[in-house]
Protein backbone atom coordinates (compact mmCIF):
# COMPACT_ATOMS: atom_id res chain seq x y z
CA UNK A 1 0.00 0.00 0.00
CA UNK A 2 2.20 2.71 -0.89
CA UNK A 3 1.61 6.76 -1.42
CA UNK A 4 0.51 9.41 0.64
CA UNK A 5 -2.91 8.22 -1.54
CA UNK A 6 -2.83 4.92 -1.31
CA UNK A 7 -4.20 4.31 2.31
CA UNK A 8 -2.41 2.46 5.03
CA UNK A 9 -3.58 1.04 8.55
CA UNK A 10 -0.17 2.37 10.37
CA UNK A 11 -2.04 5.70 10.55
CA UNK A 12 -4.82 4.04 13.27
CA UNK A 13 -2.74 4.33 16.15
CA UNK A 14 -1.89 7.76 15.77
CA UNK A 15 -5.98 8.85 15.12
CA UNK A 16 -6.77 6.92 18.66
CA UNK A 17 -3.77 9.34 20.02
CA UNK A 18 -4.89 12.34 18.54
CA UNK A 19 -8.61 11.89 19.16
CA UNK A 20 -8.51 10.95 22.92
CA UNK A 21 15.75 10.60 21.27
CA UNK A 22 17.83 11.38 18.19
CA UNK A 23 16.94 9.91 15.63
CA UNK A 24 19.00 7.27 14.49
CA UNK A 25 21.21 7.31 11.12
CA UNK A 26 22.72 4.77 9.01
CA UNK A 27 25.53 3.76 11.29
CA UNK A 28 28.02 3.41 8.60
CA UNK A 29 31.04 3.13 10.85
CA UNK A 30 30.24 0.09 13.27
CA UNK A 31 30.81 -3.37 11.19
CA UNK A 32 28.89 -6.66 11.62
CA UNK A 33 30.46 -9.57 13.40
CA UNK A 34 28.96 -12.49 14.90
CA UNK A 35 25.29 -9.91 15.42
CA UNK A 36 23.62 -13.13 16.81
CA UNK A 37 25.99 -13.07 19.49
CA UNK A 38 25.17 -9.30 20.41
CA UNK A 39 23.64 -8.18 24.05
CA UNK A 40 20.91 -6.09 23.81
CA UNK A 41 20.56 -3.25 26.33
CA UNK A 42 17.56 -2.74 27.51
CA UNK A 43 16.67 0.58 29.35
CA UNK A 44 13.43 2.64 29.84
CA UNK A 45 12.13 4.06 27.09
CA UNK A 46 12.89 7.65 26.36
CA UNK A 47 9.98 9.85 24.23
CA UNK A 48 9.15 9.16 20.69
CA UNK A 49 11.98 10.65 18.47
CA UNK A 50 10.21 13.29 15.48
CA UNK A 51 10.34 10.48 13.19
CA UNK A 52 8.21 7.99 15.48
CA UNK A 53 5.72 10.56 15.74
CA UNK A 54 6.60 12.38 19.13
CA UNK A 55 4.98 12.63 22.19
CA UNK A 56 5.55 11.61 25.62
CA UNK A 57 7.49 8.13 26.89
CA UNK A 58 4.80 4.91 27.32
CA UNK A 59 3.06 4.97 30.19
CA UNK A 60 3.68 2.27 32.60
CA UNK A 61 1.60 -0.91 31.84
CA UNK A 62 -1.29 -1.31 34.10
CA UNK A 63 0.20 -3.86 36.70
CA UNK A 64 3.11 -2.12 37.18
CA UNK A 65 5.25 -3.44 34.73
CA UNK A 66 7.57 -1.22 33.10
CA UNK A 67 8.38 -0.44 28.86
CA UNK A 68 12.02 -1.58 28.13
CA UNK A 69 13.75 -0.04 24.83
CA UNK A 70 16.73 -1.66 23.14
CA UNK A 71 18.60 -1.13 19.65
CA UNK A 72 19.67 -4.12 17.98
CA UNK A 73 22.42 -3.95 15.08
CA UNK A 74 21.84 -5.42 11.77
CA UNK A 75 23.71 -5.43 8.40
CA UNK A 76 23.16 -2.66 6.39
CA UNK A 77 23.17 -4.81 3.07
CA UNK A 78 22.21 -8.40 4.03
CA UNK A 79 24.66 -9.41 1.18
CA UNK A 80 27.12 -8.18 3.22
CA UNK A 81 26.60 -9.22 6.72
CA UNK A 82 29.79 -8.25 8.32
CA UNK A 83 30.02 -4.55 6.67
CA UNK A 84 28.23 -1.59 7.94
CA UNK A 85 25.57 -1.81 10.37
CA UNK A 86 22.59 -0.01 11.59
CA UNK A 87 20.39 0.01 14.76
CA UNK A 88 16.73 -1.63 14.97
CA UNK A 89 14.39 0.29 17.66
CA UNK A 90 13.10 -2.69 19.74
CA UNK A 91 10.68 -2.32 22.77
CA UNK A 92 9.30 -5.20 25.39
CA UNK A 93 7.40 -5.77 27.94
CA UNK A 94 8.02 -8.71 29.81
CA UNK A 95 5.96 -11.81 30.69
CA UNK A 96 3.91 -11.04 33.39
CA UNK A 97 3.42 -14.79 34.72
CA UNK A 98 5.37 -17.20 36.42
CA UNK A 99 8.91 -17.92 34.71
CA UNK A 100 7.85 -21.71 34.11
CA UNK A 101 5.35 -20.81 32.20
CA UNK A 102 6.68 -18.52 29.47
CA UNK A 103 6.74 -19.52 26.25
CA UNK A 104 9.48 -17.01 24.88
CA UNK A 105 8.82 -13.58 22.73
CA UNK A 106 5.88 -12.46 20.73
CA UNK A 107 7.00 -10.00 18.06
CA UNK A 108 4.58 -7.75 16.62
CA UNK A 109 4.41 -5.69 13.59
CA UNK A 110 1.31 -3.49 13.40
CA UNK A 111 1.25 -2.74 9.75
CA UNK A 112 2.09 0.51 7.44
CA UNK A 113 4.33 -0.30 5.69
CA UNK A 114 6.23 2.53 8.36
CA UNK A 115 4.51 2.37 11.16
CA UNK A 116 6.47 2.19 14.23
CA UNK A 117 6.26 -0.52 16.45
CA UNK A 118 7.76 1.14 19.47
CA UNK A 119 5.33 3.48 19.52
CA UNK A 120 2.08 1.32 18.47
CA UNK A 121 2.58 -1.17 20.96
CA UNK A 122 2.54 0.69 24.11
CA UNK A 123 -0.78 2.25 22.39
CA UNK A 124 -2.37 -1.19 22.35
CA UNK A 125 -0.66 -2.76 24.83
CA UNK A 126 -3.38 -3.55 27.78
CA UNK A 127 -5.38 -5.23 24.56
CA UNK A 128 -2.95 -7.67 24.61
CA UNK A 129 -2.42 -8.42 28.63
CA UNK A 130 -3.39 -12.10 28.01
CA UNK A 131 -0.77 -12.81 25.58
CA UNK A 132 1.32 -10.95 27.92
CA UNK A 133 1.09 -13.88 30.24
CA UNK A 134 2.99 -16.40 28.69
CA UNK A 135 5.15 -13.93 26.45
CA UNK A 136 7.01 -11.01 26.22
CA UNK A 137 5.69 -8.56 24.12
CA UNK A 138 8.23 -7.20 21.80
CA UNK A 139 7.80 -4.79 18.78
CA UNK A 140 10.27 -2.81 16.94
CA UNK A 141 10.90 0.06 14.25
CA UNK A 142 11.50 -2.34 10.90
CA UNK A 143 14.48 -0.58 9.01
CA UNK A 144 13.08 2.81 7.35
CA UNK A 145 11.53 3.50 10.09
CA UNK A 146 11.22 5.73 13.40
CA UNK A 147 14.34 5.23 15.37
CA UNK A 148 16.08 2.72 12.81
CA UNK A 149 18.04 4.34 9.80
CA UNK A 150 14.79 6.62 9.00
CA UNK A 151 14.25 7.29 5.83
CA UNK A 152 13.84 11.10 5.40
CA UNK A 153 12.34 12.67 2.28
CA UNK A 154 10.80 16.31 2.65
CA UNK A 155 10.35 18.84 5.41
CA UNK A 156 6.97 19.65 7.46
CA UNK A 157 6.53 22.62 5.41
CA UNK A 158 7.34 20.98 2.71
CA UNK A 159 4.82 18.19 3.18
CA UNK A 160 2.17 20.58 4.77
CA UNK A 161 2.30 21.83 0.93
CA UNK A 162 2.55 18.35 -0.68
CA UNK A 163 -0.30 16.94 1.21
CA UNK A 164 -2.99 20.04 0.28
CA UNK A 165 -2.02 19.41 -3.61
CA UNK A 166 -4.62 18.38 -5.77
CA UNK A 167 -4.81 14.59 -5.55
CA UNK A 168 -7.56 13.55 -7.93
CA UNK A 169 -6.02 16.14 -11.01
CA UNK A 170 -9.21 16.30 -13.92
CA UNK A 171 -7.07 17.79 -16.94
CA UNK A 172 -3.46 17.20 -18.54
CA UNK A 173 -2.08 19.91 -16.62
CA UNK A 174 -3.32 19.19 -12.94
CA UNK A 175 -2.26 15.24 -14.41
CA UNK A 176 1.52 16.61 -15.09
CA UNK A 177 1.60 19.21 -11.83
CA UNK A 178 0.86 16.08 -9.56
CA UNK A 179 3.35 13.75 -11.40
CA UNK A 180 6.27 16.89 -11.65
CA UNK A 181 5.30 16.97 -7.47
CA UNK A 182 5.51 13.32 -7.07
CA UNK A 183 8.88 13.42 -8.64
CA UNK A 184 10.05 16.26 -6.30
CA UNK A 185 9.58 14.04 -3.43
CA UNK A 186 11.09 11.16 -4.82
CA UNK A 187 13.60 13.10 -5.63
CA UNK A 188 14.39 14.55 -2.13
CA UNK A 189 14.17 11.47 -0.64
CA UNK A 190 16.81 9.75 -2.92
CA UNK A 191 19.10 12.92 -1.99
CA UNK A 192 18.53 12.62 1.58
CA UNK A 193 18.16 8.77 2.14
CA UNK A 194 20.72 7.49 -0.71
CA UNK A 195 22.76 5.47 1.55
CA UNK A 196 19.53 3.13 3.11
CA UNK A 197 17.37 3.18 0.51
CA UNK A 198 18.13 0.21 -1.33
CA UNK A 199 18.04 -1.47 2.04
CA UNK A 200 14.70 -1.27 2.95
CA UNK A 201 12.78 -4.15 1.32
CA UNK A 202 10.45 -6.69 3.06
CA UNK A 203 13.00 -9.39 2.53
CA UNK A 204 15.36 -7.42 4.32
CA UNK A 205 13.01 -6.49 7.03
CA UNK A 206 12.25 -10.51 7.67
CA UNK A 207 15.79 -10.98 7.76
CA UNK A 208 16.18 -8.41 10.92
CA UNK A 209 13.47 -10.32 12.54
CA UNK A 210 15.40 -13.80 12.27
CA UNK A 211 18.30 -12.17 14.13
CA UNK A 212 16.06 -10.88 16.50
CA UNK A 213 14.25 -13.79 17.31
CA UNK A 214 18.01 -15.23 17.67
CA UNK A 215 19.23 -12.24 20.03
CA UNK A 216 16.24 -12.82 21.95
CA UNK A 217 17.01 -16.21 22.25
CA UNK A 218 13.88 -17.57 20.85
CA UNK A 219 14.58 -21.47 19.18
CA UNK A 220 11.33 -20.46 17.13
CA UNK A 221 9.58 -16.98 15.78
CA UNK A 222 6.29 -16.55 17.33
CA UNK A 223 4.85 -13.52 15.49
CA UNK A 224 1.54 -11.86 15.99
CA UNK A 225 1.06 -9.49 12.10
CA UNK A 226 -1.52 -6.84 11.08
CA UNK A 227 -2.02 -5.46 7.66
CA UNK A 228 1.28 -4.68 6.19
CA UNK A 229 2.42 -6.95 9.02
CA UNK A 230 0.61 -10.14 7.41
CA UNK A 231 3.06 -9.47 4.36
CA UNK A 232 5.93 -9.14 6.28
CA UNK A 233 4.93 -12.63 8.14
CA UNK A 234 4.42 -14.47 5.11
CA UNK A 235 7.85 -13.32 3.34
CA UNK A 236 9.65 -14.08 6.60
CA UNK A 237 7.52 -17.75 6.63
CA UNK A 238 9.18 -18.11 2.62
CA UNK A 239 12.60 -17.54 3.90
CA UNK A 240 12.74 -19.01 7.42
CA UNK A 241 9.98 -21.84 7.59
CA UNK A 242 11.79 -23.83 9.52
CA UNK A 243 12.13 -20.97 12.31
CA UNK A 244 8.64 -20.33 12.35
CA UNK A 245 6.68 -20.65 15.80
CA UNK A 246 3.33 -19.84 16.42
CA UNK A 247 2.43 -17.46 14.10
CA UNK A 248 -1.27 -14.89 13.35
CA UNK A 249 -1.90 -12.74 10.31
CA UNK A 250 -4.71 -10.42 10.78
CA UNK A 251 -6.05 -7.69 8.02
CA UNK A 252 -4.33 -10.20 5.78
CA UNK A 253 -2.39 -8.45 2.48
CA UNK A 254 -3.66 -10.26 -0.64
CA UNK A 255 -0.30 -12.04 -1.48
CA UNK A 256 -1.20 -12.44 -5.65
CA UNK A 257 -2.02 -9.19 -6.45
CA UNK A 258 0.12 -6.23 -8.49
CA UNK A 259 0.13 -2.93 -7.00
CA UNK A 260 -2.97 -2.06 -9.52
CA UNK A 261 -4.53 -4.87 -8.03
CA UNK A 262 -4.10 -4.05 -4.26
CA UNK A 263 -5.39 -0.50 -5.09
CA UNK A 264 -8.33 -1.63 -7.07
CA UNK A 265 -9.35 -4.26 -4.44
CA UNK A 266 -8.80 -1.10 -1.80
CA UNK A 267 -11.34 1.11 -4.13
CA UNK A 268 -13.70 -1.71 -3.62
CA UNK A 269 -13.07 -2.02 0.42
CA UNK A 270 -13.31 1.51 1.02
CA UNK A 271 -16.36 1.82 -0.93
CA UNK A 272 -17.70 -0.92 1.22
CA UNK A 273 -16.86 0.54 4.12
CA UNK A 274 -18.49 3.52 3.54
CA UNK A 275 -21.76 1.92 1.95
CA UNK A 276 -22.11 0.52 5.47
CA UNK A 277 -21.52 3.61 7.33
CA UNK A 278 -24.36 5.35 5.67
CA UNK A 279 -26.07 2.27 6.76
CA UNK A 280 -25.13 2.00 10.25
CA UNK A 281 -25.92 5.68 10.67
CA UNK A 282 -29.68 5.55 8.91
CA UNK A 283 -30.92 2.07 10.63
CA UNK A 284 -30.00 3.83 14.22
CA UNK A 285 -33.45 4.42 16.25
CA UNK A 286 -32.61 8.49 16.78
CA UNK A 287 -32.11 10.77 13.40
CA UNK A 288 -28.74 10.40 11.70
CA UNK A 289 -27.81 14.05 11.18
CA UNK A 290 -26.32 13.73 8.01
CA UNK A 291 -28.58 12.33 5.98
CA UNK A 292 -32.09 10.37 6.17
CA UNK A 293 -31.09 7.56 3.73
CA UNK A 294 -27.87 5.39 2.57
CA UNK A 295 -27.75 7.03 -0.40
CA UNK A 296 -28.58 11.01 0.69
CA UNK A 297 -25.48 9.91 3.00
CA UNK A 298 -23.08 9.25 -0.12
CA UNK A 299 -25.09 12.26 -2.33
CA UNK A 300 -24.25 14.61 0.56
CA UNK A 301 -20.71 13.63 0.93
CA UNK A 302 -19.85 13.61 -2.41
CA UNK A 303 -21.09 16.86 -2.95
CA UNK A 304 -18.92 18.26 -0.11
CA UNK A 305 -15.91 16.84 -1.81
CA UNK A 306 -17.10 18.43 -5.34
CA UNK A 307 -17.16 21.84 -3.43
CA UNK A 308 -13.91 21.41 -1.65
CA UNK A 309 -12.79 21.22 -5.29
CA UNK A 310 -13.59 24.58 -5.79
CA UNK A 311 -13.61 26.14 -2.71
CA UNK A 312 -11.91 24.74 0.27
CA UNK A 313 -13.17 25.61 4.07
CA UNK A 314 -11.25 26.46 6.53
CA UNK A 315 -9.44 23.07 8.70
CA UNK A 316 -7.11 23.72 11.47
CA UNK A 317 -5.42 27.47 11.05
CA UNK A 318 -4.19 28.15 8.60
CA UNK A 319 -4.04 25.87 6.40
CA UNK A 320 -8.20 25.09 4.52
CA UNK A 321 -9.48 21.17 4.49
CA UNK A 322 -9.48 20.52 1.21
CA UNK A 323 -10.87 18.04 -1.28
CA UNK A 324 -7.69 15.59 -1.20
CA UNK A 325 -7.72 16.30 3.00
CA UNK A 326 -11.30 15.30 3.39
CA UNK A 327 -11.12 12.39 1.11
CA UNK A 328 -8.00 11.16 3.35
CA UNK A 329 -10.06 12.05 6.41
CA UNK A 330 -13.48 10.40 5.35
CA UNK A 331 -10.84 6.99 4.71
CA UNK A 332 -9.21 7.24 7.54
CA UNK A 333 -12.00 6.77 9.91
CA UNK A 334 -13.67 4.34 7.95
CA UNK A 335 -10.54 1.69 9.71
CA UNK A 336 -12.36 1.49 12.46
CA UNK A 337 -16.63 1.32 13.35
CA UNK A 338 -15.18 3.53 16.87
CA UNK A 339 -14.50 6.29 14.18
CA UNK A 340 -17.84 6.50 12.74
CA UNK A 341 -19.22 8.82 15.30
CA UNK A 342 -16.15 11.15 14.59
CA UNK A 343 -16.81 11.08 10.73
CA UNK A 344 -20.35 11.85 11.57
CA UNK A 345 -19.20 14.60 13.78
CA UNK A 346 -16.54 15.46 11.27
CA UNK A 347 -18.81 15.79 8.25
CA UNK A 348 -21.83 17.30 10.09
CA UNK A 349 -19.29 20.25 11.03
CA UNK A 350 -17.57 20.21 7.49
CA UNK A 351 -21.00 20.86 5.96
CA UNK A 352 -21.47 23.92 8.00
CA UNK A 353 -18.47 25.14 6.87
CA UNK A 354 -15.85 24.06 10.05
CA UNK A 355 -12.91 21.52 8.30
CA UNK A 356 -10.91 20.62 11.76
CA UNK A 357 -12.50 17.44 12.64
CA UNK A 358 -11.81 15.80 9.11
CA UNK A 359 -8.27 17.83 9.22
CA UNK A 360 -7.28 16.21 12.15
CA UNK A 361 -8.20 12.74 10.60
CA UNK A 362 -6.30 13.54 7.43
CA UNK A 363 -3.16 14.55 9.75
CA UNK A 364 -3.52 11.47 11.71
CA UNK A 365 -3.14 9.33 7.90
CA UNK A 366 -0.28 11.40 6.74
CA UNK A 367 1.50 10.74 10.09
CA UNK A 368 1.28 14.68 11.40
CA UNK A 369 1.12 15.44 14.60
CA UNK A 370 -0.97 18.60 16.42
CA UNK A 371 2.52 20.70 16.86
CA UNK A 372 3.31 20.54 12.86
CA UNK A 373 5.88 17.49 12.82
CA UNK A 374 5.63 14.90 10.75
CA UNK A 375 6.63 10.84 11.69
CA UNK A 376 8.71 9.86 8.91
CA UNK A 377 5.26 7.23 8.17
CA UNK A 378 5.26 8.17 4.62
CA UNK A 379 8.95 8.41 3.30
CA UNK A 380 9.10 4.87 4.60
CA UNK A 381 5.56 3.93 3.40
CA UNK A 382 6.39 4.59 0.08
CA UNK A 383 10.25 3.76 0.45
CA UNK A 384 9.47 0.08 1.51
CA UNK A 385 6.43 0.20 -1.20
CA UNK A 386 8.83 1.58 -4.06
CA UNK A 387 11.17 -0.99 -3.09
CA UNK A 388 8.99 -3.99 -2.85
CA UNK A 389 7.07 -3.36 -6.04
CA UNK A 390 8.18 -3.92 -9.68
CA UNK A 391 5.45 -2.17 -11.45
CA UNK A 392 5.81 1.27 -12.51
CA UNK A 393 2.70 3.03 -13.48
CA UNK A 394 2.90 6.02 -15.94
CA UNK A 395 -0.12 9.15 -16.10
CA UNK A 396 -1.46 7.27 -19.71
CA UNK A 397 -1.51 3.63 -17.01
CA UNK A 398 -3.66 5.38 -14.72
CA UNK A 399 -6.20 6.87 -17.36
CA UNK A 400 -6.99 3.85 -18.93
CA UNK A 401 -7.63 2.63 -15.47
CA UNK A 402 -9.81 5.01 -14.21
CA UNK A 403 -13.17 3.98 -15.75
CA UNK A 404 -12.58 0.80 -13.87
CA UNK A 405 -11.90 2.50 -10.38
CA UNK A 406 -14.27 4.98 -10.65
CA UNK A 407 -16.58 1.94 -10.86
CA UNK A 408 -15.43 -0.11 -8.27
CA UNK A 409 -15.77 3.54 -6.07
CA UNK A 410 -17.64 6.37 -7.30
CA UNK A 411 -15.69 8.14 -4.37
CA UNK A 412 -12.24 6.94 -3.84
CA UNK A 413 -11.39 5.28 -7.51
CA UNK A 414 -9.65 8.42 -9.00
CA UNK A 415 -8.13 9.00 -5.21
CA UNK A 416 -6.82 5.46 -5.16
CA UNK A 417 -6.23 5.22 -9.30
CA UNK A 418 -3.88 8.22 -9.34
CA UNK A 419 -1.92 6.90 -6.11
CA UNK A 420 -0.69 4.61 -8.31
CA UNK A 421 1.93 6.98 -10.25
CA UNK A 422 3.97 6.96 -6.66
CA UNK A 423 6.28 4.86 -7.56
CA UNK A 424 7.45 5.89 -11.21
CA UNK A 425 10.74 7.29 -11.31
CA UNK A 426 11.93 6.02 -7.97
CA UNK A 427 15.70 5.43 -7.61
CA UNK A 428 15.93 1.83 -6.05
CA UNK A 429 14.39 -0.60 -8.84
CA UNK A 430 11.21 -2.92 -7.52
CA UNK A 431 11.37 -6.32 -6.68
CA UNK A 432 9.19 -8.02 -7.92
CA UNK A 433 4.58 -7.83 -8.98
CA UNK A 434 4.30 -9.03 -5.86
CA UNK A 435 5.54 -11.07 -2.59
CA UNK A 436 6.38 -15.02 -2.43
CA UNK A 437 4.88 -16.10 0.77
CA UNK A 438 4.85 -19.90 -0.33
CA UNK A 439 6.36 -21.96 3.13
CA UNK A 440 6.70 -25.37 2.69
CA UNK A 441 7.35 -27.30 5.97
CA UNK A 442 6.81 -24.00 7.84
CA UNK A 443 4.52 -24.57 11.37
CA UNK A 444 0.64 -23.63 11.15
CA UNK A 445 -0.14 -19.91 10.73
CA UNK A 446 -3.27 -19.05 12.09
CA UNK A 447 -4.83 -16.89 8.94
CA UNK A 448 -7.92 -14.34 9.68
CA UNK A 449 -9.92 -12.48 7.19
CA UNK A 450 -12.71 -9.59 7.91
CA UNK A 451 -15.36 -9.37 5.91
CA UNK A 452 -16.19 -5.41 6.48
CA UNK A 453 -11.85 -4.64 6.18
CA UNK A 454 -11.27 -1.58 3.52
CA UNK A 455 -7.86 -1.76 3.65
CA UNK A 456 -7.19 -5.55 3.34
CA UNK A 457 -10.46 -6.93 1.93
CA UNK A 458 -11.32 -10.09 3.34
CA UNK A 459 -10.85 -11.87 -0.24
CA UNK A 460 -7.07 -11.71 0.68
CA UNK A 461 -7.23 -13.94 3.88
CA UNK A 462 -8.14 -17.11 1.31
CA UNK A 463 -5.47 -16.06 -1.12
CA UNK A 464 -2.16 -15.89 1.62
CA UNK A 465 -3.75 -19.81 2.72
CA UNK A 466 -3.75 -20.83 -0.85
CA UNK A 467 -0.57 -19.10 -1.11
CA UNK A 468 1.51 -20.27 2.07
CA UNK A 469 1.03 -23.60 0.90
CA UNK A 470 -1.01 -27.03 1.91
CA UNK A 471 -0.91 -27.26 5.57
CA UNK A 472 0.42 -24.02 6.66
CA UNK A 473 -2.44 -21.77 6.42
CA UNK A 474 -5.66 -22.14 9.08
CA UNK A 475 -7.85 -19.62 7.98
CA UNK A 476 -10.10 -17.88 10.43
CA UNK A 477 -13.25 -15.32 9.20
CA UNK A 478 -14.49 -12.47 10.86
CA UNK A 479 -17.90 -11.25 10.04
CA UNK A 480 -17.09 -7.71 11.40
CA UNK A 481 -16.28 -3.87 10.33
CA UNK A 482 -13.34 -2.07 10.35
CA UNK A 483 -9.44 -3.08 9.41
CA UNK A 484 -8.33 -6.03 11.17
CA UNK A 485 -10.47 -8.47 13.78
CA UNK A 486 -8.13 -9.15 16.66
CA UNK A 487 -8.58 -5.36 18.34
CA UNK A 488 -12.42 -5.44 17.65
CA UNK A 489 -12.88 -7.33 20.82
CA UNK A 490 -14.87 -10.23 19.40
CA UNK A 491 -14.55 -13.00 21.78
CA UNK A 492 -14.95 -15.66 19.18
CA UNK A 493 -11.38 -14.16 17.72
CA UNK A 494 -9.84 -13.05 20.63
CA UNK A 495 -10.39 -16.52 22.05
CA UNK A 496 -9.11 -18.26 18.62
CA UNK A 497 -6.31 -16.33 18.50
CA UNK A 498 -5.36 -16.64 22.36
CA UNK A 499 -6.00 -20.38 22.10
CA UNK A 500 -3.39 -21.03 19.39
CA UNK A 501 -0.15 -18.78 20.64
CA UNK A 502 -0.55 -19.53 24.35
CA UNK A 503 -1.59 -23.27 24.56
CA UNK A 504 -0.80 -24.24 20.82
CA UNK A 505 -4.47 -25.37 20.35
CA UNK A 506 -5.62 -24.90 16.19
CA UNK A 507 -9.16 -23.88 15.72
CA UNK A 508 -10.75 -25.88 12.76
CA UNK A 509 -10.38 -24.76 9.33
CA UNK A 510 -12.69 -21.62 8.21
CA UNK A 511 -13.71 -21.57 11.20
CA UNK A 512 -16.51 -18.47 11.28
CA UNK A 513 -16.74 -15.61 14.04
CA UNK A 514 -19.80 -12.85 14.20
């Protein structure tokens, strides 16, 4: 899911924090020995660097226990693993029962690609207190990202500026003045960012976590991935099958598909989402206050956006909520069903004129925080994308296309179509159309699907089974809203899930949960 508009699930963590250290370079002078043999350090956590998205240190977990931070060195190049090293941003919290009884470390990644782990997991962290019992929790910054070798591109002002342009261009020359900008920002981040950039892929990513499971001293990965993270798991499951432990994909990434694939199949989601939105909000007993059917609902919306064409509103001073800001918003809170009531609130406001509450949701995709700064979220989102993806997509790619996403969403296809020109003219060449998750021999991977996901339609939980191979994948539906199933509290998931990495026990194939 690359682009500032293509839309990515890192940005939920930083919405719930809204709503409610120095950064690490490239470490080109340290060389690689034996890294498996390395001690980590581990030592409170200070605050979120810029690039992790500020803020104030984790709070101490609710028993008492205490947030540990670590940096782990790892080859800069893979190919050459005793050259020049950098550091990988680790955080833990340790097993909260008795000694005997822990199983080892449960490494999350939370999805992006770019979000960072250090600072999603302490967010989250009481949702996962059972886990917590037999494991230590342990999430990290994956290379690009937050504290480790960050990825920088543009400046806040700079961004401020690149995030108000014109996103869904309607003639040649708003078509050439978004691909001249995209190519600006490629640009800077090539200048700024030559020397990790072509370091940044998934495969390289699941090769850090193989050390780390070794530095922790883990025989086997147990791995708990979300979104983005369900791509990362599966690539690491290719490579290392043998080292994987107990292992969950949630929000699964369709494995198969081309970059024009994931963002058509994302068109679709988000239109999904937002089709039962309007329903949620018109079935409700009491009035919905922004329109008294489904389709008034969509009508009313999409006319806002059609007048933020022409004439933004103000958003949060002084910069105006425009069309491309309100269209990130609107998506943004259509991850979760707890955001509904603030996209109600947001667009109820917005339609009297006031842009802040669908400004703030915008900020919260793009990774911007309430003082101005930016997390480095989408330099490495489209980094890791850029280097990840073969395909290049060219202005003439993306207008045959757009009939086609305009009718899988009348309201984000051209949003979501003309994301796709991110990529072109990047300076590290893709990898390949898409990911090989295929894992032979590897243990069982516990495989869930959503059927109300945007971001990750649920179509994509049956692919990564079919994909992983015969006996690896148990897949696991969700009959829910929202990105991901895990965090929605459903019992029937939450007790799956817990089942499998703490006592090893498999629910039965396609099993369903409602």
């Amino acid at each position: 899911m690359a682009n500032p508009f293509r839309l990515r699930a890192a940005a939920l963590t930083t919405t719930a924090v809204l709503l409610s250290a120095v950064l690490a370079g490239c470490g080109g002078s340290d060389k690689g020995g034996d890294l498996t043999a390395q001690k980590l350090d581990w030592e409170s956590c200070p605050a979120p660097s810029e690039a992790e998205g500020g803020g104030s240190p984790p709070s101490p977990l609710p028993n008492g226990g205490e947030w540990q931070c670590a940096t782990m060195k790892a080859p800069l190049d893979w190919r050459r693993p005793k050259g020049d090293t950098i550091g990988i941003a680790l955080i833990r919290a340790r097993a909260s029962g008795p000694a005997s009884r822990r199983i080892g470390s449960l490494v999350f990644n939370f999805g992006g690609p770019g979000g960072s782990g250090v600072t999603t997991l302490p967010a989250f962290g009481a949702d996962y207190a059972t886990l917590r019992t037999r494991y230590d929790l342990v999430s990290f910054d994956p290379r690009g990202v937050g504290r480790s070798a960050p990825v920088e591109c543009e400046g806040d002002a700079q961004l401020d500026e690149y995030f108000q342009q014109d996103a869904t261009p309607e003639d040649r020359a708003e078509q050439v003045q978004l691909v001249n900008r995209t190519k600006q920002f490629n640009a800077a981040c090539e200048k700024n960012s030559q020397k990790i950039l072509p370091h940044v892929r998934t495969t390289d990513a699941a090769r850090d976590m193989d050390l780390m499971r070794q530095v922790l001293g883990d025989d086997k990965l147990h791995y708990f991935g979300i979104s983005y993270g369900t791509e990362l798991g599966g690539v690491y499951a290719h490579l290392f099958p043998k080292n994987v432990g107990r292992a969950v994909l949630d929000g699964v990434v369709d494995p198969t598909q081309t970059p024009e694939q994931s963002a058509l199949g994302q068109a679709r989601g988000f239109q999904l989402a937002l089709d039962n939105f309007a329903r949620d909000c018109t079935s409700k007993t009491e009035e919905c206050p922004i329109g008294s059917t489904e389709q008034e609902v969509k009508d009313r919306i999409a006319q806002l956006l059609a007048d933020l064409e022409k004439k933004p509103i103000p958003g949060i001073f002084p910069r105006q909520l425009t069309q491309t800001a309100a269209t990130n918003g609107i998506a943004q809170s259509l991850y979760s069903k707890d955001f509904w009531e603030y996209l109600t609130e947001g667009l109820e406001q917005a339609y009297d004129g006031d842009g802040k509450i669908l400004m703030l949701l915008s900020d919260a995709m793009n990774g911007r925080n309430e003082n101005g700064e930016y997390s480095n979220l989408t330099a490495a989102n489209i980094a890791i994308n850029c280097s990840d993806e073969k395909p290049r997509y060219t202005a003439d790619d993306v207008r045959r296309k757009l009939p086609e996403f305009r009718a899988a969403s009348p309201l984000f296809g051209d949003f979501l179509a003309w994301g796709m020109v991110s990529c072109t003219d990047w300076a590290v060449p893709g990898a390949a159309d898409h990911p090989d998750v295929s894992a032979p021999g590897a243990a069982p991977i516990l495989v869930i699907g959503n059927t109300g996901d945007p971001a990750t339609p649920y179509e994509g939980a049956r692919k990564m089974v079919d994909a992983l191979g015969k006996g690896v994948g148990i897949e696991l539906t969700y009959k829910g809203q929202g990105h991901g199933a895990y965090d929605s509290k459903n019992k029937c998931v939450q007790s799956a899930v817990d089942g499998y990495l703490l006592d090893g026990r498999k629910p039965k194939a396609n099993t369903v949960c409602s």
